[in-house]
Protein backbone atom coordinates (compact mmCIF):
# COMPACT_ATOMS: atom_id res chain seq x y z
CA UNK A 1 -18.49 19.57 -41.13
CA UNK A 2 -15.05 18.50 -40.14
CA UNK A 3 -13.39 20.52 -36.90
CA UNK A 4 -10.04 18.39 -36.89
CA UNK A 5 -7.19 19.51 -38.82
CA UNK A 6 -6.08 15.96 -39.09
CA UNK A 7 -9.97 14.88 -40.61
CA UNK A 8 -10.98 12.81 -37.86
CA UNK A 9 -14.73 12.36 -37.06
CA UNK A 10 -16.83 11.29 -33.85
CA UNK A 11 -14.37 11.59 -30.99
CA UNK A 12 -11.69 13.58 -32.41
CA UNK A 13 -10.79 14.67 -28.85
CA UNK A 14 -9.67 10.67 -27.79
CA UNK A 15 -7.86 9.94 -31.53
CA UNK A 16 -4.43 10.96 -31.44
CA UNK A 17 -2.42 11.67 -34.72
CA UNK A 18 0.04 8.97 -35.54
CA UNK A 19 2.59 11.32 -36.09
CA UNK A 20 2.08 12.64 -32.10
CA UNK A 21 1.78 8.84 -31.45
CA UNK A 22 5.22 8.33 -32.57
CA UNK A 23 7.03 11.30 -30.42
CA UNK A 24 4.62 10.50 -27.56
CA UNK A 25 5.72 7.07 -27.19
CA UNK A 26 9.63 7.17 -26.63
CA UNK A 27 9.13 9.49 -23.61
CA UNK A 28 6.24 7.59 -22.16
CA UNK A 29 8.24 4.21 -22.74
CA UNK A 30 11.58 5.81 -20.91
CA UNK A 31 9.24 7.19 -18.31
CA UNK A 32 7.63 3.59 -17.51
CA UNK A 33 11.21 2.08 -17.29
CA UNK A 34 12.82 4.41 -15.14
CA UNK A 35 9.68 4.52 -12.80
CA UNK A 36 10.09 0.42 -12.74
CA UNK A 37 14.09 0.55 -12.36
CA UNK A 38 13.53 3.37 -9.74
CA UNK A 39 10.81 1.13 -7.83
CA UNK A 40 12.89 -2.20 -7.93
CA UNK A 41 16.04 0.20 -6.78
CA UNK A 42 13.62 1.40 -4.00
CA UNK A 43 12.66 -2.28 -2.83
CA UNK A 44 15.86 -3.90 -3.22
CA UNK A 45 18.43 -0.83 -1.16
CA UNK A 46 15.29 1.00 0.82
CA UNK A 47 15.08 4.77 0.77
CA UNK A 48 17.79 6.92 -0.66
CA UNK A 49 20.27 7.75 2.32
CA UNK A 50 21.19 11.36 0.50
CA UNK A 51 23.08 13.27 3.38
CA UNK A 52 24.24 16.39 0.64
CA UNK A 53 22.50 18.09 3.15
CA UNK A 54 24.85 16.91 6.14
CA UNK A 55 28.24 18.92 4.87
CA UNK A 56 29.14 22.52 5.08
CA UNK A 57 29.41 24.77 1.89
CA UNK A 58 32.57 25.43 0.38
CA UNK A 59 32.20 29.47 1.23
CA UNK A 60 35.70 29.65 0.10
CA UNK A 61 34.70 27.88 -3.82
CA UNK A 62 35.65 30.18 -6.72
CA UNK A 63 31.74 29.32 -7.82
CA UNK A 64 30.03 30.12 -4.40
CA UNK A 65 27.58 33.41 -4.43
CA UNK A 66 26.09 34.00 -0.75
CA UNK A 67 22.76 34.27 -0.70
CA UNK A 68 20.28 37.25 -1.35
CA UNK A 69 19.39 38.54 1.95
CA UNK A 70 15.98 38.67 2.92
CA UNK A 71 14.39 42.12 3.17
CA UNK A 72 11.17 41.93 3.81
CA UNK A 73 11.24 45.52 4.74
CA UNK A 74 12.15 46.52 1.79
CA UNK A 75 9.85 47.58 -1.08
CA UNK A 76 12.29 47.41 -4.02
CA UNK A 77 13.10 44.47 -5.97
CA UNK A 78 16.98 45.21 -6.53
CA UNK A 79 19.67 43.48 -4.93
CA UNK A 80 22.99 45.17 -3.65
CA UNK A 81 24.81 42.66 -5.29
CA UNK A 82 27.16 43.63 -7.77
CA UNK A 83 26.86 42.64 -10.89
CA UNK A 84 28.58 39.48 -12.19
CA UNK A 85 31.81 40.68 -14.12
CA UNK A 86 32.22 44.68 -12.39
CA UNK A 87 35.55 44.56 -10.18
CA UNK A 88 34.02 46.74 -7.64
C-alpha cells in the first residue's frame, strides 16, 4: 500500500521529490553564500556601526504619519486618525 503521492516506499518522510529538490536548492545555495559573504564581511570590518537610530525624524516629510498613540485605557480598537485620502 503506497501513502506517497510521488510512489516512494520505506522512508518516504526523508526522500524529497526531485522536482522540490530543484526549487529547494537555489534558495538554500543563495542562503549559504550570503551567510559566508555576511560572516567574512563580519570578520574583516567588525560589527555593523548602523547609527539610523542616532538622527531625528523628518516630522516635516510629505511621507511621515505620527504614531498611533497608546491607549491602554481604551477598550476600542479604532484610531482617531483620519483616513488616508479625506481632507478633513
Amino acid at each position: 500500500m503506497q501513502n506517497s503521492p510521488f510512489g516512494i516506499e520505506g522512508h518516504g518522510l526523508f526522500t524529497l521529490h526531485p522536482a522540490i529538490m530543484l526549487v529547494l536548492i537555489p534558495f538554500v545555495v543563495m542562503f549559504v553564500w550570503a551567510s559566508i559573504k555576511e560572516y567574512q564581511r563580519w570578520r574583516r570590518f567588525g560589527p555593523s556601526m548602523n547609527k539610523r537610530s542616532a538622527y531625528d525624524i523628518d516630522e516635516t516629510a510629505p511621507s511621515y504619519e505620527p504614531p498611533v498613540a497608546d491607549d491602554s485605557d481604551s477598550d476600542s480598537n479604532e484610531t482617531t486618525r483620519p483616513e488616508r485620502g479625506s481632507h478633513e
